[in-house]
Protein backbone atom coordinates (compact mmCIF):
# COMPACT_ATOMS: atom_id res chain seq x y z
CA UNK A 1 -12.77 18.16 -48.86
CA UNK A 2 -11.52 21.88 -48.26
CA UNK A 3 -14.14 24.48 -48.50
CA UNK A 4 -14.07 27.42 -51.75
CA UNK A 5 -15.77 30.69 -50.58
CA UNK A 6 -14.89 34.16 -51.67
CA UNK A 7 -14.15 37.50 -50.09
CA UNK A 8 -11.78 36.39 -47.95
CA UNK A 9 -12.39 34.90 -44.84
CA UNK A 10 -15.84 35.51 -42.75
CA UNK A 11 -16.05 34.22 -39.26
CA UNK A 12 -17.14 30.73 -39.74
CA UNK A 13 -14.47 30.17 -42.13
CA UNK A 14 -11.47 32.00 -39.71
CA UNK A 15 -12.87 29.84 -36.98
CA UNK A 16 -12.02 26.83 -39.00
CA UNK A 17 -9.05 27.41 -39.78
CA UNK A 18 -8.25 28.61 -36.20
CA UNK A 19 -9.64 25.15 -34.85
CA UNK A 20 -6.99 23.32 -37.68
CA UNK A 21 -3.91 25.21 -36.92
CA UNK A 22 -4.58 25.78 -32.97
CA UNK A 23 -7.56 23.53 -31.99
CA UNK A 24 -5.57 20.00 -32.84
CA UNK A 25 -2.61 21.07 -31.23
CA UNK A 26 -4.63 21.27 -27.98
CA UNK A 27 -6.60 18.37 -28.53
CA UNK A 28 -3.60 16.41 -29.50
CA UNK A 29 -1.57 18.15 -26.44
CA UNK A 30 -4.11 16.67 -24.61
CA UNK A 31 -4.40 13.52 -25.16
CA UNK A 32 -1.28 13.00 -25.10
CA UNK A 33 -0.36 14.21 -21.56
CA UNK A 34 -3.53 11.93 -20.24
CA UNK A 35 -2.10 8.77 -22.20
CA UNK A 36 1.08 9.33 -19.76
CA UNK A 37 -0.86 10.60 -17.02
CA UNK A 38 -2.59 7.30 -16.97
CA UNK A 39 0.17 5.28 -17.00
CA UNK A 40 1.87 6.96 -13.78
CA UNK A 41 1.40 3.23 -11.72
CA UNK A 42 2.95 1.21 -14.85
CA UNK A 43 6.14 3.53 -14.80
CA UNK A 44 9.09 3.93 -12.97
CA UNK A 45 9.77 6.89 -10.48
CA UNK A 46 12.07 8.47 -13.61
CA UNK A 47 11.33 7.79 -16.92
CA UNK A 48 13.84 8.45 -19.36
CA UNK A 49 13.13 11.64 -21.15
CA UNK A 50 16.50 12.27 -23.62
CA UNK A 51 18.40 9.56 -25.17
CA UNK A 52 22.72 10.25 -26.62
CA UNK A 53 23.34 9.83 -30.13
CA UNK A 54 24.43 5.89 -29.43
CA UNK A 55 20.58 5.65 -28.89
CA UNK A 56 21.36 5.06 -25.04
CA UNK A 57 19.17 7.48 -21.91
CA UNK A 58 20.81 9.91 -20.91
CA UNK A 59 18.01 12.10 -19.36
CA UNK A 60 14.95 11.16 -17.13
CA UNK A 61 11.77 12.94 -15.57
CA UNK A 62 8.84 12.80 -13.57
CA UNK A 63 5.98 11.66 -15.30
CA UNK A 64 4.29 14.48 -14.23
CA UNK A 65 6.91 16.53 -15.65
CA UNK A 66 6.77 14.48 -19.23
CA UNK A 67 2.98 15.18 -19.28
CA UNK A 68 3.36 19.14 -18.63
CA UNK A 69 5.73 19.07 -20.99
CA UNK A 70 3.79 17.73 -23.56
CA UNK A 71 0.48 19.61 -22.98
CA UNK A 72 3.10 22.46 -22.51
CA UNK A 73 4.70 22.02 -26.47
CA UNK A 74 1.01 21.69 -27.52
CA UNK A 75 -0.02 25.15 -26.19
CA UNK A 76 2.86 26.70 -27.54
CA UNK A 77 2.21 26.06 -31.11
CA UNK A 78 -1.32 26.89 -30.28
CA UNK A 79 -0.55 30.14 -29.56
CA UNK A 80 1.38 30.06 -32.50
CA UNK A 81 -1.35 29.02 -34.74
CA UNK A 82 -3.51 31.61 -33.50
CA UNK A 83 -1.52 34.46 -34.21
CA UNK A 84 -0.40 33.47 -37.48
CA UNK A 85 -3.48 32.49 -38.66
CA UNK A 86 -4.86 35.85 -37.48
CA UNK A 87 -1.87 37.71 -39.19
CA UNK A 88 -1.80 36.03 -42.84
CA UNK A 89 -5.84 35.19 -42.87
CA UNK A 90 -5.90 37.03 -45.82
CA UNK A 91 -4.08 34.44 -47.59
CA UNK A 92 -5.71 31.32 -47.66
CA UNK A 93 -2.28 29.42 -48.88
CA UNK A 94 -0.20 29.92 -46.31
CA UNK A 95 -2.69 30.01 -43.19
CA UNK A 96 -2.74 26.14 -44.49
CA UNK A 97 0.75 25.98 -44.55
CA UNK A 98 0.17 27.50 -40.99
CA UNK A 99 -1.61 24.59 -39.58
CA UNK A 100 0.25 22.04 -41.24
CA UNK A 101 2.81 23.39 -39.64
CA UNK A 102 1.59 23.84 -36.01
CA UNK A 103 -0.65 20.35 -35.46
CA UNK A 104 1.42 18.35 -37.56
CA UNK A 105 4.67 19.16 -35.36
CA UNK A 106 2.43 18.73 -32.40
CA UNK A 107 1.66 15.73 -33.44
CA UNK A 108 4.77 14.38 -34.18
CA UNK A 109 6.82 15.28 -30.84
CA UNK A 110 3.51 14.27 -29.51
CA UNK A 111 3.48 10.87 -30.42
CA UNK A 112 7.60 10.51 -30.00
CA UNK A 113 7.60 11.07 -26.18
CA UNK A 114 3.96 8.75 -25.84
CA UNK A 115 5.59 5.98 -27.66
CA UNK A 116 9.21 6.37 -25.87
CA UNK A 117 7.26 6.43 -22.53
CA UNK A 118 4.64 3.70 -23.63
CA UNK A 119 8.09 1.46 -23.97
CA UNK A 120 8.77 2.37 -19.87
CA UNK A 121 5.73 0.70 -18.79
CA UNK A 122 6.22 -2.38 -16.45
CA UNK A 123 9.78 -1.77 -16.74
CA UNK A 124 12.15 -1.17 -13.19
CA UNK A 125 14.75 0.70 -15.05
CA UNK A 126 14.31 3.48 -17.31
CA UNK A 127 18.42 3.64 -18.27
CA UNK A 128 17.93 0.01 -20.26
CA UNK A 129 15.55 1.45 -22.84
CA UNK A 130 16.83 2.25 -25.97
CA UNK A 131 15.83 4.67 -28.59
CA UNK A 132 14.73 2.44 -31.60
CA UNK A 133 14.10 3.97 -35.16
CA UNK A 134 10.63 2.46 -35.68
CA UNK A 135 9.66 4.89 -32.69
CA UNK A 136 10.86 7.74 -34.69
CA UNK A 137 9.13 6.16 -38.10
CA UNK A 138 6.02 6.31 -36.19
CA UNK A 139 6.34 9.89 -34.43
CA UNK A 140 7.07 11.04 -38.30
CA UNK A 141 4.33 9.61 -39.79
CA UNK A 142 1.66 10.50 -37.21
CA UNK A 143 3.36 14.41 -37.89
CA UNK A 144 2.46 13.94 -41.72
CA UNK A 145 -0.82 12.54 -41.23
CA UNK A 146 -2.21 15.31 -39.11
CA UNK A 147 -0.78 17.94 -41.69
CA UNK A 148 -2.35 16.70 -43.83
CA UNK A 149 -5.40 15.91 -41.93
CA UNK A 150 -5.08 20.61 -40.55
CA UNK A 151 -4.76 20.87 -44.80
CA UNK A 152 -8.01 19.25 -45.13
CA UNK A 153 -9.44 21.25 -42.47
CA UNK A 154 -8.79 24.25 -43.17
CA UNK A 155 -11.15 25.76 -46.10
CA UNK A 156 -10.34 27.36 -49.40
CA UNK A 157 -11.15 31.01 -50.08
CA UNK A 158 -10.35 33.84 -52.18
CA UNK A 159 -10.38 37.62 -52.00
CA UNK A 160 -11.95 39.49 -54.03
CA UNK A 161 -10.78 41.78 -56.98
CA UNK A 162 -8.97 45.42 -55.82
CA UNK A 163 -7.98 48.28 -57.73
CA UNK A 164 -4.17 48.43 -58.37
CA UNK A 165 -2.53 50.77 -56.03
CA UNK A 166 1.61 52.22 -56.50
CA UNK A 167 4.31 49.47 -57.05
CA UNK A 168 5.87 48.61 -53.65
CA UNK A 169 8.88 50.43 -52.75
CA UNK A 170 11.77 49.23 -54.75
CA UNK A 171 9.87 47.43 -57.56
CA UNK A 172 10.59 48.23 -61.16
CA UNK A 173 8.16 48.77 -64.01
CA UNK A 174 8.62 45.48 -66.84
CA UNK A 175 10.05 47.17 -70.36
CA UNK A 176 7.59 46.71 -72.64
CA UNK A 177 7.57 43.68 -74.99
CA UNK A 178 5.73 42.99 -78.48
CA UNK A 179 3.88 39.96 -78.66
CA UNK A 180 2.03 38.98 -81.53
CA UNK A 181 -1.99 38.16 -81.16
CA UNK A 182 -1.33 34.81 -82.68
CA UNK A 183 2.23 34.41 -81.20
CA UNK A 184 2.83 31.87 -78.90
CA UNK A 185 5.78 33.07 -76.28
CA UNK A 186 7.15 30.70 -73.42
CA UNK A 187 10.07 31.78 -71.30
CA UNK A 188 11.68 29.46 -68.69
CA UNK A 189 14.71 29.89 -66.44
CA UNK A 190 15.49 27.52 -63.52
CA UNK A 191 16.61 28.92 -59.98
CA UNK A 192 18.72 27.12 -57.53
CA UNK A 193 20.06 28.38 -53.79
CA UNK A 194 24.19 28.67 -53.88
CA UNK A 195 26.24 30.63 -51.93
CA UNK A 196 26.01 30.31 -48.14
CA UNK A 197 22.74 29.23 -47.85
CA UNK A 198 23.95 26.38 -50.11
CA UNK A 199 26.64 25.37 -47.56
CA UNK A 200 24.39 25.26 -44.66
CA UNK A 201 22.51 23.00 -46.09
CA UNK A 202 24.97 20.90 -46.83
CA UNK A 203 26.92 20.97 -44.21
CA UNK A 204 23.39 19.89 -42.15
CA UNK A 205 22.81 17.07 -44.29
CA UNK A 206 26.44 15.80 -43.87
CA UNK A 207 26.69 15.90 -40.43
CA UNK A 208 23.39 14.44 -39.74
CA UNK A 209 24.62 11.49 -42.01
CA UNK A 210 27.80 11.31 -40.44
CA UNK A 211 26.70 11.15 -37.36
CA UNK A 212 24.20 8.37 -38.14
CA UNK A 213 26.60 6.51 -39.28
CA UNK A 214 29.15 6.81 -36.53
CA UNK A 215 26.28 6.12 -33.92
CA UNK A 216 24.90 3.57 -36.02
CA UNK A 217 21.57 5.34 -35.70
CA UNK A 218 19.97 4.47 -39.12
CA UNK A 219 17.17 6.50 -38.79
CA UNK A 220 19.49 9.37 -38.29
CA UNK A 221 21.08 8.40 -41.50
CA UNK A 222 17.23 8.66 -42.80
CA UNK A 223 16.80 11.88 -41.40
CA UNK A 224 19.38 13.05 -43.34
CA UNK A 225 18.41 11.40 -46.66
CA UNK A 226 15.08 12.73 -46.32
CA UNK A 227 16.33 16.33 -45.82
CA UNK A 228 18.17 15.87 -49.43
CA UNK A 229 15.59 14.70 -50.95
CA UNK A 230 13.70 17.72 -48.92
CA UNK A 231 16.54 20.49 -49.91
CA UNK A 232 16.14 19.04 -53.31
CA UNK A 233 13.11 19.80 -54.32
CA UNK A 234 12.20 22.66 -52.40
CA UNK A 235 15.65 24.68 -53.23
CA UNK A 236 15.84 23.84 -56.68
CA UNK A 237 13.27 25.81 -59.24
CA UNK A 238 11.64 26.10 -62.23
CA UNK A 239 10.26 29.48 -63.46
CA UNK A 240 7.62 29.21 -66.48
CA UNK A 241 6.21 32.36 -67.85
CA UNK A 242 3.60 31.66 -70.93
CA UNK A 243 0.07 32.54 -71.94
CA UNK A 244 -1.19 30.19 -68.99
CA UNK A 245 0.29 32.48 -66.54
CA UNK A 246 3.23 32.06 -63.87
CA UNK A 247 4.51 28.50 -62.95
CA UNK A 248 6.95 27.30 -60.34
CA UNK A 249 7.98 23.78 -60.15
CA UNK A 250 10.30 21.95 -57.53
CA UNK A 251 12.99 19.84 -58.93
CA UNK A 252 10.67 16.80 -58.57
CA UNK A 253 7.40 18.42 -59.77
CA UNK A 254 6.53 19.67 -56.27
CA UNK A 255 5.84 21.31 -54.45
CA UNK A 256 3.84 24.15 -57.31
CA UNK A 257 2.75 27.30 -57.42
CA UNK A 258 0.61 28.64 -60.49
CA UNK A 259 -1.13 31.66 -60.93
CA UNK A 260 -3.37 32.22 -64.14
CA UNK A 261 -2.71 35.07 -66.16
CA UNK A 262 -6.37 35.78 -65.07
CA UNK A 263 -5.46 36.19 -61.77
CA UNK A 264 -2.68 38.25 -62.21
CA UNK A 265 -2.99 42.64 -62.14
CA UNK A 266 0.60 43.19 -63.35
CA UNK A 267 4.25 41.97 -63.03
CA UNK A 268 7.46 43.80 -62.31
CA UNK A 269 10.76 43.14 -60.59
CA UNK A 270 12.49 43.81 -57.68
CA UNK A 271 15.46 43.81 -55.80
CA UNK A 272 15.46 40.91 -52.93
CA UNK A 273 17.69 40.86 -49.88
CA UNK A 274 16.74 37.55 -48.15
CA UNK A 275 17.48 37.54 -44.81
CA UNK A 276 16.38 41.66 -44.05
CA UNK A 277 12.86 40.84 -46.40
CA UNK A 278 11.86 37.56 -45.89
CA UNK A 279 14.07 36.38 -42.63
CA UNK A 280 15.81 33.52 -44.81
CA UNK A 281 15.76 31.42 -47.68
CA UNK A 282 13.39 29.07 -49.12
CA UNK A 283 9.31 29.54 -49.61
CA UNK A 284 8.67 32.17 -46.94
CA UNK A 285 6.30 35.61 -46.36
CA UNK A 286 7.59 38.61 -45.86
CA UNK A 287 6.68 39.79 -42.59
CA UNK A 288 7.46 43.42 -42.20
CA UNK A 289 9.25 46.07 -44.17
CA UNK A 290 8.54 47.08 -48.07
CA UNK A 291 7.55 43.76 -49.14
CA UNK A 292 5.11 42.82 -45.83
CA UNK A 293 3.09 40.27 -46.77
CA UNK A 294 4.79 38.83 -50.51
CA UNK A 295 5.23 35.19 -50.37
CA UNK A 296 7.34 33.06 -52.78
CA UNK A 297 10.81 31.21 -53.53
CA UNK A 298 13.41 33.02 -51.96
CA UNK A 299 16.60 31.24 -53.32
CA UNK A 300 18.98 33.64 -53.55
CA UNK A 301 19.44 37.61 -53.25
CA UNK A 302 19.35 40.07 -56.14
CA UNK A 303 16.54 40.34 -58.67
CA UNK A 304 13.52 38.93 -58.64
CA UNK A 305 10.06 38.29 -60.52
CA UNK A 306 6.83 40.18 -58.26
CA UNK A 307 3.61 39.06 -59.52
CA UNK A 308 1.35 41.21 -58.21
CA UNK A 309 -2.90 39.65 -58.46
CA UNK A 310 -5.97 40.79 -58.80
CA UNK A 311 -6.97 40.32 -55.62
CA UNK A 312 -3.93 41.87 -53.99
CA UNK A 313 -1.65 38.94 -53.36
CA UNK A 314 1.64 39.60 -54.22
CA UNK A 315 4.06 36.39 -55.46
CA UNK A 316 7.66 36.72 -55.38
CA UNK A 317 10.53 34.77 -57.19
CA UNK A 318 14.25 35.36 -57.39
CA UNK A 319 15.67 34.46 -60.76
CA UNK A 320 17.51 35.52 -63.52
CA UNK A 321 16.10 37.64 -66.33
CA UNK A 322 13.09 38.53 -64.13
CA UNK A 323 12.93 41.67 -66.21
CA UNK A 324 11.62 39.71 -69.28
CA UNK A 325 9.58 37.55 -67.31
CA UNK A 326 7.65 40.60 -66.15
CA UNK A 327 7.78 42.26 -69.37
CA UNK A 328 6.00 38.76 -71.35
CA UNK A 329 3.51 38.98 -68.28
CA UNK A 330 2.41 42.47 -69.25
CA UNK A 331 2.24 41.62 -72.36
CA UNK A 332 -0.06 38.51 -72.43
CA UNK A 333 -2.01 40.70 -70.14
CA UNK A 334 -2.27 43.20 -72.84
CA UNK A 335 -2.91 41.09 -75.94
CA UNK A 336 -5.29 39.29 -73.39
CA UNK A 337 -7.51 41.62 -71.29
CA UNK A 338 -6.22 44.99 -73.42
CA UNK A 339 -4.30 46.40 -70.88
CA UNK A 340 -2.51 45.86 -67.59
């Protein structure tokens, strides 16, 4: 069970969260390289290291080499961990995200090249082992366990409430809007990536499907069904505004984001230019520039919703008619709390 505390985070609670996103990583790193380590007399001279699309080796290593690279990967998203924990620990969201992130993809190249290289041992020649898609089954579900296991890990906090300071540059005051005190308002759009972005992705899932297929690599061809079902949900929104607050739904019900309209300071809009604010598209933070540090759906460019909360979070979504959005906000907030 993840810890609540408020004020943001102290140092026991950073040190967690350090431990989730960088410690694991290490440990798993670790563990890891010795598994391979210790199998150094059961292996041949060259282990195979890459395999082709047909599933066949095509690469091969030391097992020394395998093992630094392993403990090698796990460092690096250490170090990764560490400074983005450090740089987004005032939001307790995504430094979770963080060390999902970090272990579980630790974890799951991890426990790829220790199962590949588990299949080596006793054998004379590394070139007649074959990539099978259980292996890769495994790998992915070891990844998913530990990110969930860094989720768990890492506690829950919140900061605390902050006087409102000047709209970020480039956000818009909401018009006002009239809402009745027993009136009962909802407005809902839904949100969906097109364009370019849009192509990508399809054009990734295609050819990783086609390419399954050819190769007759089905877990290829699962790969690429899971990155639908992935592209589906996460790139496809829905935007709720009512006297609950702001809601944001995947296409399948997750992932969600909600934010009580007790939570929230004000709402107004703003024009979004993915790739120079946020680096891309999709659920992402906004690490430098006039919106440093907003997180939210980032499906498209143009206007956007920008929630800002009461304890200085801001939350970001690109859709249409953000300008009523923000204007209901502001006014729930008014016929709620008697001002904004």
């Amino acid at each position: 069970m993840t810890e609540q505390t408020t004020g943001g985070p102290g140092r026991g609670v950073l040190t967690r969260a350090l431990l989730a996103a960088a410690g694991l990583p290490i440990a798993i790193g670790a563990v890891g390289a010795a598994l391979v380590l210790g199998w150094r007399d059961e292996l041949p001279a060259r282990v195979a290291s890459h395999w082709g699309a047909d599933g066949t080796a095509d690469g091969f290593s030391s097992v020394s080499t395998v093992a630094w690279l392993i403990a090698g990967f796990a460092a690096a998203f250490a170090v990764i961990g560490v400074v983005l924990v450090i740089a987004v620990r005032a939001d307790g969201t995504v430094t979770r995200v963080v060390a999902a992130t970090t272990a579980g993809t630790t974890a799951f190249v991890t426990a790829l090249v220790v199962l590949l290289t588990e299949r080596q041992r006793g054998t004379a020649d590394a070139a007649s082992v074959e990539l099978p898609g259980a292996v890769i089954a495994l790998a992915v579900a070891a990844g998913v366990v530990v990110a969930l296991l860094a989720v768990a890990l890492t506690p829950r906090w919140t900061s605390p409430g902050r006087p409102l300071g000047p709209l970020p540059p480039g956000a818009t005051e909401a018009p006002q809007l009239a809402v009745g005190a027993g009136e009962r308002v909802v407005w809902t759009r839904s949100a969906a990536t097109g364009g370019l972005p849009a192509v990508v992705l399809v054009a990734g899932i295609g050819v990783t499907a086609v390419v399954g297929v050819l190769a007759r690599q089905w877990w290829v061809l699962g790969i690429g069904v899971a990155l639908a079902v992935l592209a589906a949900a996460m790139f496809s929104i829905t935007v709720t505004v009512d006297e609950r607050g702001l809601t944001v739904r995947g296409r399948f019900g997750r992932p969600r984001l909600h934010t009580s309209l007790d939570r929230i300071a004000r709402a107004s809009t703003v024009t979004v230019r993915p790739a120079r604010d946020f680096g891309g598209w999709g659920y992402r933070l906004s690490a430098v520039g006039p919106l440093k540090g907003t997180r939210g759906y980032v499906l498209r460019g143009g206007e956007a919703l920008l929630v800002e909360r009461t304890d200085g979070v801001r939350t970001l979504v690109t859709v249409d008619d953000a300008g009523t959005a923000a204007a209901l906000l502001n006014a729930l907030l008014e016929r709620r709390f008697g001002g904004v």
